[in-house]
PDB file of N, CA and C in Angstrom:
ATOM      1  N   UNK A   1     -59.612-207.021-127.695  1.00  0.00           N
ATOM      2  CA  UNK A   1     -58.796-208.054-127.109  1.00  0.00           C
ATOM      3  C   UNK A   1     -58.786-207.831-125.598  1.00  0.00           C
ATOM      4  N   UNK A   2     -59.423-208.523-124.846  1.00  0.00           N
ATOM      5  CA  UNK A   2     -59.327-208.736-123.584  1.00  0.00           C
ATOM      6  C   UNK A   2     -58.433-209.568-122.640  1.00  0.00           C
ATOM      7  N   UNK A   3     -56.955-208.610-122.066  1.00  0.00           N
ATOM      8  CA  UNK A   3     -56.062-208.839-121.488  1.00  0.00           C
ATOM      9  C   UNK A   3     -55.438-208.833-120.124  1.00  0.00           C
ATOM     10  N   UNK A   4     -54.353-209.691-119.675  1.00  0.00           N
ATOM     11  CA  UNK A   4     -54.198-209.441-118.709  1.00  0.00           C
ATOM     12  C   UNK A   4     -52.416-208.660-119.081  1.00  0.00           C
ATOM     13  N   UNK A   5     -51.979-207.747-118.238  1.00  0.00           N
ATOM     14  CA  UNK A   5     -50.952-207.461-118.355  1.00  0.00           C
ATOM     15  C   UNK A   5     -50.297-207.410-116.873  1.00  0.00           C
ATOM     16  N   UNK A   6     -49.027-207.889-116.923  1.00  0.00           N
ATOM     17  CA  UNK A   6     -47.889-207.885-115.413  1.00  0.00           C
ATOM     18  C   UNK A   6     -46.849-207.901-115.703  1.00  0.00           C
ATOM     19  N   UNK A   7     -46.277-206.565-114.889  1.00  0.00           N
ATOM     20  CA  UNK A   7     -45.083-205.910-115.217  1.00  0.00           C
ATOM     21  C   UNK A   7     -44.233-206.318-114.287  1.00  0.00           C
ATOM     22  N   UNK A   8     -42.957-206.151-114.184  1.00  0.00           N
ATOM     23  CA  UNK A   8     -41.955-206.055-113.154  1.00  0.00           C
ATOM     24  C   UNK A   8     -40.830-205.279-113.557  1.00  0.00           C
ATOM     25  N   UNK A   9     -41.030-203.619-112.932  1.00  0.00           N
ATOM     26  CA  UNK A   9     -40.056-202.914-113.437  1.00  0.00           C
ATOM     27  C   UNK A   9     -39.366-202.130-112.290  1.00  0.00           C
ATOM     28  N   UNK A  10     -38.022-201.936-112.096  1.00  0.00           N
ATOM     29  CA  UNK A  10     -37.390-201.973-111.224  1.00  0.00           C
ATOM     30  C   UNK A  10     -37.225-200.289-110.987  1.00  0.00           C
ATOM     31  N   UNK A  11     -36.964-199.298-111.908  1.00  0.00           N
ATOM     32  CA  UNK A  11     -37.118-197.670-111.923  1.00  0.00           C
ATOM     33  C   UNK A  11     -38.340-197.303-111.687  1.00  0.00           C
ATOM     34  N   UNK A  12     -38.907-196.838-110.722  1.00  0.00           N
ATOM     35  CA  UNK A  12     -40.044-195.850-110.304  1.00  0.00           C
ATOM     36  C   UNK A  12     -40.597-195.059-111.579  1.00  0.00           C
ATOM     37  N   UNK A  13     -39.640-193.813-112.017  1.00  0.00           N
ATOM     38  CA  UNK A  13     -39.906-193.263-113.149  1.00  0.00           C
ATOM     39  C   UNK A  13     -40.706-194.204-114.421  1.00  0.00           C
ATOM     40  N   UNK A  14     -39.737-195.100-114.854  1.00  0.00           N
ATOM     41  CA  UNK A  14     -40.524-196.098-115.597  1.00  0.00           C
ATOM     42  C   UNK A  14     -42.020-197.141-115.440  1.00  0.00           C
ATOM     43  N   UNK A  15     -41.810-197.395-114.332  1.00  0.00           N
ATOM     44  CA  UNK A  15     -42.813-197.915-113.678  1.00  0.00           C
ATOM     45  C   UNK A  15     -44.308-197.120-113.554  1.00  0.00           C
ATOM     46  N   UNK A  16     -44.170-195.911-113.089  1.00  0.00           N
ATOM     47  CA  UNK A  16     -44.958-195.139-113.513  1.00  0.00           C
ATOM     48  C   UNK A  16     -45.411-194.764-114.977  1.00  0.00           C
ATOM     49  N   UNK A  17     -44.708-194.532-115.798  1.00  0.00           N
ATOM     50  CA  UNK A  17     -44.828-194.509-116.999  1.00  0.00           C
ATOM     51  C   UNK A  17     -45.558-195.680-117.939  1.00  0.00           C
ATOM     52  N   UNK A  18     -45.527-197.039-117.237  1.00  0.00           N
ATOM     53  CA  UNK A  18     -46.173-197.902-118.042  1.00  0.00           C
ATOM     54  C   UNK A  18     -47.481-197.914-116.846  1.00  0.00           C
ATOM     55  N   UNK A  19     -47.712-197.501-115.426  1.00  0.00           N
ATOM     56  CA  UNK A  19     -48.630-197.655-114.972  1.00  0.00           C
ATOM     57  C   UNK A  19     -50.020-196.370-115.886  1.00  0.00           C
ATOM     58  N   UNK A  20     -49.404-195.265-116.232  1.00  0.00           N
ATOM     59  CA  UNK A  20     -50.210-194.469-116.860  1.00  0.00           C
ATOM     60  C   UNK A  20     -50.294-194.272-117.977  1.00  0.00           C
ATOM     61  N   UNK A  21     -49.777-195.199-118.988  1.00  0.00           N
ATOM     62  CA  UNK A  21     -49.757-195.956-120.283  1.00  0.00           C
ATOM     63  C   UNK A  21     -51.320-196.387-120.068  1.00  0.00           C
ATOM     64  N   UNK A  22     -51.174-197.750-119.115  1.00  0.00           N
ATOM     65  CA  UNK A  22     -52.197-198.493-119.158  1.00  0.00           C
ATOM     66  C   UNK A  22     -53.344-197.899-118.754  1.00  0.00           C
ATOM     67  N   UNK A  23     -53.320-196.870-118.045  1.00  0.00           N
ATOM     68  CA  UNK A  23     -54.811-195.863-117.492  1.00  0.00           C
ATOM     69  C   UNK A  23     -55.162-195.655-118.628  1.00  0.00           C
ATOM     70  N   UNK A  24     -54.361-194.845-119.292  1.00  0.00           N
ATOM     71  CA  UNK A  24     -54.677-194.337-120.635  1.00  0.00           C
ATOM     72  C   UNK A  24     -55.309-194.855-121.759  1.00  0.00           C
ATOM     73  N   UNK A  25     -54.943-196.436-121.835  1.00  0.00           N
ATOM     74  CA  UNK A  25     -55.664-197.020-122.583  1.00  0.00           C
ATOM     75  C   UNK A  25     -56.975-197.346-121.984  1.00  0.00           C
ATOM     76  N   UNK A  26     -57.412-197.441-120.787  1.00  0.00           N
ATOM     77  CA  UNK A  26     -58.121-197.970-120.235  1.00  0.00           C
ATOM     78  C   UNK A  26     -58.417-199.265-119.793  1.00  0.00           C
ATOM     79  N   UNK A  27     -57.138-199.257-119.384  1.00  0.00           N
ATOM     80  CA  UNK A  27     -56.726-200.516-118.472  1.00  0.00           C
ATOM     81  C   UNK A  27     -57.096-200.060-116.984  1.00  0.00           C
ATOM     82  N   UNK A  28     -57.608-201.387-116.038  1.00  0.00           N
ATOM     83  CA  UNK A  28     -57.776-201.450-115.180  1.00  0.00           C
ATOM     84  C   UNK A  28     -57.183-202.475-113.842  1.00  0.00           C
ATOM     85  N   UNK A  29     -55.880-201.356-113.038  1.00  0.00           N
ATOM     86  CA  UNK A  29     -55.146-201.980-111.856  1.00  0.00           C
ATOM     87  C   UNK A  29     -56.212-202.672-111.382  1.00  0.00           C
ATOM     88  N   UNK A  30     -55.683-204.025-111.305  1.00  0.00           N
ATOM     89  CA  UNK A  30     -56.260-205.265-110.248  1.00  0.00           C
ATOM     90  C   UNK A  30     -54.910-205.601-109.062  1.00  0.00           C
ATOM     91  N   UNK A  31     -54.018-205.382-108.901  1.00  0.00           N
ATOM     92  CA  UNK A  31     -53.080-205.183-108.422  1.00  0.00           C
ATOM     93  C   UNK A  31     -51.786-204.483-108.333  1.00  0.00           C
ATOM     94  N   UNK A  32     -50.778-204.328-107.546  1.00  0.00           N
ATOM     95  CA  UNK A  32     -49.755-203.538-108.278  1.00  0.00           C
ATOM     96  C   UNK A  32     -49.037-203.783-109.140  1.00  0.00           C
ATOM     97  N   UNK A  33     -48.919-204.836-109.744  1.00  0.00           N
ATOM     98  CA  UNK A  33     -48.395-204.681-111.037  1.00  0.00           C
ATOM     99  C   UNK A  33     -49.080-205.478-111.430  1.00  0.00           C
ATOM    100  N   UNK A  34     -50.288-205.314-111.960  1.00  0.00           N
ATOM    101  CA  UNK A  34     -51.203-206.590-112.751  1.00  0.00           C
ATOM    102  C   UNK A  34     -52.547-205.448-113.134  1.00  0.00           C
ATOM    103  N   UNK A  35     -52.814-205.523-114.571  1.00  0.00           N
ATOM    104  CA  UNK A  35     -53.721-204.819-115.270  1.00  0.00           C
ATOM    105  C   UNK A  35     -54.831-205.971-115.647  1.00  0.00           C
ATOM    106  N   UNK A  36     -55.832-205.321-115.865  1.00  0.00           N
ATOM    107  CA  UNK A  36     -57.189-206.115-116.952  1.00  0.00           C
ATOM    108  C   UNK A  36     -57.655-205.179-117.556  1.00  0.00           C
ATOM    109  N   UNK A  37     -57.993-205.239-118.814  1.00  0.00           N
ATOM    110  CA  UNK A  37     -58.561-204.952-119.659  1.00  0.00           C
ATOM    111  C   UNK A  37     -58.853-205.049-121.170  1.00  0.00           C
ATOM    112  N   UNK A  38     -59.649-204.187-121.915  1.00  0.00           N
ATOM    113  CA  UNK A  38     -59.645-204.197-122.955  1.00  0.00           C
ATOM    114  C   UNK A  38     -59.051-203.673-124.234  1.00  0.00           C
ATOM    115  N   UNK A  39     -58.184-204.070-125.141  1.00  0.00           N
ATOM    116  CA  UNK A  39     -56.829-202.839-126.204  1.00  0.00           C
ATOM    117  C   UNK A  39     -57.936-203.337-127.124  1.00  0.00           C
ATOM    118  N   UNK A  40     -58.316-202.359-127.787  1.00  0.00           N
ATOM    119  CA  UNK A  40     -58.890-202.427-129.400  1.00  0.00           C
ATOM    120  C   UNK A  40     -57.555-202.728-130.600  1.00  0.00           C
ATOM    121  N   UNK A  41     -58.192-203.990-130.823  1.00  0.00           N
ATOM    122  CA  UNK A  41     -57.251-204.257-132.205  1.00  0.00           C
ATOM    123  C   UNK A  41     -56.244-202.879-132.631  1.00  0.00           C
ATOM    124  N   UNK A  42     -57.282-201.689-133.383  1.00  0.00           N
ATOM    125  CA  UNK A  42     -56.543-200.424-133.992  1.00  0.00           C
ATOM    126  C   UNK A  42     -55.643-200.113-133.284  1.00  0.00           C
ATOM    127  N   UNK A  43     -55.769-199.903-131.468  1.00  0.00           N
ATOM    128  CA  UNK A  43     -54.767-199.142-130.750  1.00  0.00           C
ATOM    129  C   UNK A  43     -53.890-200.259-130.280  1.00  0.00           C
ATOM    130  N   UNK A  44     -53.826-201.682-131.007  1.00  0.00           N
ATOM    131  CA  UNK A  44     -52.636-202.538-130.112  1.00  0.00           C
ATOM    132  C   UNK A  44     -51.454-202.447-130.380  1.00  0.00           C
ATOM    133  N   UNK A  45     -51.135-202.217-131.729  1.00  0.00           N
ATOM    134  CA  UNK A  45     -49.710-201.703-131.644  1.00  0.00           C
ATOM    135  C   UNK A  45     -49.345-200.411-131.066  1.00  0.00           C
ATOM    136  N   UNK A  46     -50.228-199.248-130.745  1.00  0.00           N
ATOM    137  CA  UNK A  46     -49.462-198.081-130.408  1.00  0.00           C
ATOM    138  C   UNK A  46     -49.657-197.908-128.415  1.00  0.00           C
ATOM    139  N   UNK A  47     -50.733-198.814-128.455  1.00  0.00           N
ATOM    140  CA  UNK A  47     -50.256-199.580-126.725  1.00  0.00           C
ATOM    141  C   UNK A  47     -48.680-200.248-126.239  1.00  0.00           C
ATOM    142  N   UNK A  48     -48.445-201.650-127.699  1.00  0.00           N
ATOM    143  CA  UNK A  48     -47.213-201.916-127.521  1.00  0.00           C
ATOM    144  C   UNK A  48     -46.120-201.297-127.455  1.00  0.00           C
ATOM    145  N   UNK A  49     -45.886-200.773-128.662  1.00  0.00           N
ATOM    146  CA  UNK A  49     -45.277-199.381-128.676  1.00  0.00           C
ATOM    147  C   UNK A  49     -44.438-198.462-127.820  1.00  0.00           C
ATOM    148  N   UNK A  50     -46.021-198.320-127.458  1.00  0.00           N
ATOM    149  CA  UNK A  50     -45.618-196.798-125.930  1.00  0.00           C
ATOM    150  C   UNK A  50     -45.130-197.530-124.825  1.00  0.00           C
ATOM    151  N   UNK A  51     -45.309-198.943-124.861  1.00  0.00           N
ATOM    152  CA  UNK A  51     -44.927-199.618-123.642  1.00  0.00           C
ATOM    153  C   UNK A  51     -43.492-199.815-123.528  1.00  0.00           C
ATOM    154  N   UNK A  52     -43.143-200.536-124.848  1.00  0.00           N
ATOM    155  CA  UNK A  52     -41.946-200.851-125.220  1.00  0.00           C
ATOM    156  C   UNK A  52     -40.805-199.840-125.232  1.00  0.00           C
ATOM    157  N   UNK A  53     -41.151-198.427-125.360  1.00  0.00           N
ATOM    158  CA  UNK A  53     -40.569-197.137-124.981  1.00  0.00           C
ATOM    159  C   UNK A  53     -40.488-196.701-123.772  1.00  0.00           C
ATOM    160  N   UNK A  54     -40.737-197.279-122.796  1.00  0.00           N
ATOM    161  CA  UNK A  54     -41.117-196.987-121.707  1.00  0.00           C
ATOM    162  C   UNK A  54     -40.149-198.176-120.526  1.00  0.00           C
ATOM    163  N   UNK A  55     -39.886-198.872-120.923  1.00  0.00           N
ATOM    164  CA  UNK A  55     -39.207-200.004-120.289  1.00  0.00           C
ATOM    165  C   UNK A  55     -37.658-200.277-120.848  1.00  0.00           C
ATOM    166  N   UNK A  56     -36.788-200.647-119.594  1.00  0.00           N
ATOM    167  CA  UNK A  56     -35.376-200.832-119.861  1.00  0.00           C
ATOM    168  C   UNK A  56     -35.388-202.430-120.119  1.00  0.00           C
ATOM    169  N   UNK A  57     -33.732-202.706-120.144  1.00  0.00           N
ATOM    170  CA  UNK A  57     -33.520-204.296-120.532  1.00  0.00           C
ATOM    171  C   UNK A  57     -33.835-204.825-119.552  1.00  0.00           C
ATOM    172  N   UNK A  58     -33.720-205.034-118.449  1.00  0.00           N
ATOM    173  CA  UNK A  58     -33.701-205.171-117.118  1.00  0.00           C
ATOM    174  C   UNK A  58     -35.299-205.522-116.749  1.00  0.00           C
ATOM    175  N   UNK A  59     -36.021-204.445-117.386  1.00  0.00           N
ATOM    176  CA  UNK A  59     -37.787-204.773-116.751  1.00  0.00           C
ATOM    177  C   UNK A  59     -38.217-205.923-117.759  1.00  0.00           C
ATOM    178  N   UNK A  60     -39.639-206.387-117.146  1.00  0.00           N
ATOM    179  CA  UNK A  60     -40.404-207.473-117.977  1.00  0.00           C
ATOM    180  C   UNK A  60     -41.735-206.754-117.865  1.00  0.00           C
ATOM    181  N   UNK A  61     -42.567-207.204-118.791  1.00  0.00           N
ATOM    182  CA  UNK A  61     -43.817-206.553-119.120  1.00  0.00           C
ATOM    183  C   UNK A  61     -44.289-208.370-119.831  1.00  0.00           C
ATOM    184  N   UNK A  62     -45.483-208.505-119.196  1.00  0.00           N
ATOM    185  CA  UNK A  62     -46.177-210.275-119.707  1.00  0.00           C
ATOM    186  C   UNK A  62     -47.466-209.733-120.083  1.00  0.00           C
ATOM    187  N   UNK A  63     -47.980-209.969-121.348  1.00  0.00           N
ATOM    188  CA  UNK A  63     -49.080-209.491-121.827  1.00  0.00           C
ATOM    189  C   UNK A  63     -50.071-211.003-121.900  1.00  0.00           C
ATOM    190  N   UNK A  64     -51.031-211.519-121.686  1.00  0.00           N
ATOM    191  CA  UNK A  64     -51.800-212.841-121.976  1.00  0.00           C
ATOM    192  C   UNK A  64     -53.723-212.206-122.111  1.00  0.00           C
ATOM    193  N   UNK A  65     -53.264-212.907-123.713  1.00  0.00           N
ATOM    194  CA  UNK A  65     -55.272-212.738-123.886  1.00  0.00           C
ATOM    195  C   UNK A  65     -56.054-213.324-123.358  1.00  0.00           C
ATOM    196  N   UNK A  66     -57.014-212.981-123.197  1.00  0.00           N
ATOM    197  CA  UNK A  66     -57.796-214.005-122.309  1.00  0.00           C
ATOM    198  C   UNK A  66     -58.956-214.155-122.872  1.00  0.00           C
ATOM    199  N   UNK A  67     -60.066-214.647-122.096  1.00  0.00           N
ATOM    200  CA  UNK A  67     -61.493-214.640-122.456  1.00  0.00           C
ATOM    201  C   UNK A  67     -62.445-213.902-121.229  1.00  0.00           C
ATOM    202  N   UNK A  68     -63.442-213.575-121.279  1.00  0.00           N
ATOM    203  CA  UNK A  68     -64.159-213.001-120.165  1.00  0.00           C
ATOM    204  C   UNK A  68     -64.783-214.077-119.403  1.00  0.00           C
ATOM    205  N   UNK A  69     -65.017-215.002-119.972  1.00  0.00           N
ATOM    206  CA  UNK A  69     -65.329-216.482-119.420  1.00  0.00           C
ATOM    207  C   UNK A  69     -64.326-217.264-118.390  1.00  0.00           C
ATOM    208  N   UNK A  70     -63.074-217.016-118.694  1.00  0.00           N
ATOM    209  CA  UNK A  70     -61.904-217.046-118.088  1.00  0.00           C
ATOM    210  C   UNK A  70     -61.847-215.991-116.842  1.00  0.00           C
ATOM    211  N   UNK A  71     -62.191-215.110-117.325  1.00  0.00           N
ATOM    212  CA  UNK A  71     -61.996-214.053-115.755  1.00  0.00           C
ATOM    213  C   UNK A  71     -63.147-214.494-115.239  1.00  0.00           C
ATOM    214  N   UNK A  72     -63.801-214.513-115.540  1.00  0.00           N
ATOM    215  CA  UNK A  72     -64.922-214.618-114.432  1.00  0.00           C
ATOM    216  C   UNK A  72     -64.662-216.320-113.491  1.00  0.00           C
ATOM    217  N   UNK A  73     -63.791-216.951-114.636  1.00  0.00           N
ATOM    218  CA  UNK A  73     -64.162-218.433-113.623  1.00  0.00           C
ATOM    219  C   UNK A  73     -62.779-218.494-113.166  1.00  0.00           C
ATOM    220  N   UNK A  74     -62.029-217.358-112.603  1.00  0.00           N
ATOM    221  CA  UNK A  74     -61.072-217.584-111.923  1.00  0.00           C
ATOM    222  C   UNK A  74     -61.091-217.949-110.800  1.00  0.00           C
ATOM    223  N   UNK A  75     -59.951-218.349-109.913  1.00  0.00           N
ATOM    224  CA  UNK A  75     -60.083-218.700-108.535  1.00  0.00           C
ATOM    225  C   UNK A  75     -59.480-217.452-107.684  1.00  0.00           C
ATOM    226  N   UNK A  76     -60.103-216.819-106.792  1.00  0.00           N
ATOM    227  CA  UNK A  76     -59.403-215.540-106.054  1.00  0.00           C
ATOM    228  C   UNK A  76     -59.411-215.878-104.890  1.00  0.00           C
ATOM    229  N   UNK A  77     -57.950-216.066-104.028  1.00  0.00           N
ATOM    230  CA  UNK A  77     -57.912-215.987-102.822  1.00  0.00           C
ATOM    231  C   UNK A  77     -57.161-214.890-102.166  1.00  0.00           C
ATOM    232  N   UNK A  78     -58.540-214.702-100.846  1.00  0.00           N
ATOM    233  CA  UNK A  78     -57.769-213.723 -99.724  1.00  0.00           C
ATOM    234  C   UNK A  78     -58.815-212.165-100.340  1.00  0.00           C
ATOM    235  N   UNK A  79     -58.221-211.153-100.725  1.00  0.00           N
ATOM    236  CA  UNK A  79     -58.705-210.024-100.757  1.00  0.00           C
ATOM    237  C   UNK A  79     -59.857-210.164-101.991  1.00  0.00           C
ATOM    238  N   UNK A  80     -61.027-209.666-101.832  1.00  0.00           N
ATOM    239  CA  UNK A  80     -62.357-209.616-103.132  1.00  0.00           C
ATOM    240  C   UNK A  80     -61.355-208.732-104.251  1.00  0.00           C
ATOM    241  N   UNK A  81     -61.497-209.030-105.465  1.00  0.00           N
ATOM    242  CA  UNK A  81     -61.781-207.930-106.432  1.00  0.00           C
ATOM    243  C   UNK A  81     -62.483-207.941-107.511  1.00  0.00           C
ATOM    244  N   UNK A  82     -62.607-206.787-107.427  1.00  0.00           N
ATOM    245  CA  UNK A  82     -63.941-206.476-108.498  1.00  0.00           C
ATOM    246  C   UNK A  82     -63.627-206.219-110.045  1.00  0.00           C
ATOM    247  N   UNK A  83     -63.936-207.914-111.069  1.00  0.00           N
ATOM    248  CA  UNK A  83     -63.156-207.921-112.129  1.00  0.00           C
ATOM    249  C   UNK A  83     -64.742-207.111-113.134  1.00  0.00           C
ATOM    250  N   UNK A  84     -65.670-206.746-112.339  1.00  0.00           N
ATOM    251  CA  UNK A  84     -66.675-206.477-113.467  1.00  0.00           C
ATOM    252  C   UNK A  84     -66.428-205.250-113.979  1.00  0.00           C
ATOM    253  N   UNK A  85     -66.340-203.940-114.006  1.00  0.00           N
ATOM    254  CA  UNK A  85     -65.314-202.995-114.603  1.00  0.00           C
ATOM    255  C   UNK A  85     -64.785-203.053-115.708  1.00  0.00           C
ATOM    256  N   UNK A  86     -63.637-204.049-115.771  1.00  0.00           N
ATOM    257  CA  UNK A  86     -62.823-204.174-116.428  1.00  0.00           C
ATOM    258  C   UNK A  86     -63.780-204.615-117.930  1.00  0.00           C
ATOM    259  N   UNK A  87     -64.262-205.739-117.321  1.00  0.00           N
ATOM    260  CA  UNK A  87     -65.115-206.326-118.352  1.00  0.00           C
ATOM    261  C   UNK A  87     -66.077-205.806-118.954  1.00  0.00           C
ATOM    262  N   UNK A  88     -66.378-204.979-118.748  1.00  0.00           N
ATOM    263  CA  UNK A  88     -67.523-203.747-119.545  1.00  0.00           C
ATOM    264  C   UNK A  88     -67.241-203.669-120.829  1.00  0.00           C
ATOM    265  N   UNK A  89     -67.666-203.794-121.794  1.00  0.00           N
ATOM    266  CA  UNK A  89     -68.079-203.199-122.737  1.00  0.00           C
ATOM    267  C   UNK A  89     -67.856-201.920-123.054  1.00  0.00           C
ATOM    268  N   UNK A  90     -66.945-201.162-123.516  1.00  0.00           N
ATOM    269  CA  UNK A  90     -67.164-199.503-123.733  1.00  0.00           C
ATOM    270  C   UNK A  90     -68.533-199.453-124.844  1.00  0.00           C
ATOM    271  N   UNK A  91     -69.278-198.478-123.807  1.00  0.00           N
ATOM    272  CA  UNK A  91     -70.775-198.259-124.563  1.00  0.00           C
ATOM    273  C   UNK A  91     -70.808-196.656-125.321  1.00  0.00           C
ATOM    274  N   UNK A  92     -71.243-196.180-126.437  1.00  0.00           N
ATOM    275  CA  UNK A  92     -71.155-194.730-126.917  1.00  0.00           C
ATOM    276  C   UNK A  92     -72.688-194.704-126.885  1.00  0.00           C
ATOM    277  N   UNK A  93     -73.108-193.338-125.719  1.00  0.00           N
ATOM    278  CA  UNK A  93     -74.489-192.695-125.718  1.00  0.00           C
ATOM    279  C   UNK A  93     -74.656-191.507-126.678  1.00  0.00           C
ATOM    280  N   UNK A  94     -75.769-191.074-126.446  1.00  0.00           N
ATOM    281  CA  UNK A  94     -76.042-190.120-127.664  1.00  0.00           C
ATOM    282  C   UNK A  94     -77.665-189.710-126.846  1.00  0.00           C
ATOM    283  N   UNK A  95     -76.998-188.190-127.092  1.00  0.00           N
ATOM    284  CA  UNK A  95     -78.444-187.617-126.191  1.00  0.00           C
ATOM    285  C   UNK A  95     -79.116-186.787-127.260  1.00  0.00           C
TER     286      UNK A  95
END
């Protein structure tokens, strides 16, 4: 499932905590509070989860699926970023 996620959380501590949530899954900051990437079906509930543990009443967390067709035909103004990354494919080598 290829997502966008944007948070708005007001505690540092917490904030951090869902910023290295999302590393972890292998999510990729496109801004400061705005992720892209990819959650494998298996790990989407224990993404939600850890997120949902991680955040007070007070914060918001916006999760939206997307398509890669969609990122790519977005409109970006002002600073470049580089959505190809995100969009990769996790590949398994074997030597």
């Amino acid at each position: 499932m290829l997502i966008w996620l944007l948070y708005d959380i007001k505690n540092n501590k917490n904030r951090n905590k869902v910023f290295s949530i999302c590393r972890n899954f292998g999510m990729f900051p496109i801004q400061k509070s705005v992720f892209l990437g990819i959650i494998d079906e298996d790990r989407k509930s224990i993404f939600l989860d850890n997120l949902k543990n991680s955040i007070e009443k007070e914060d918001s967390i916006i999760i939206l699926q997307t398509t890669k067709n969609n990122v790519k035909n977005s409109i970006l103004l002002g600073k470049e970023i580089d959505f190809v990354l995100p969009l990769r494919e996790k590949q398994l080598m074997f030597f």
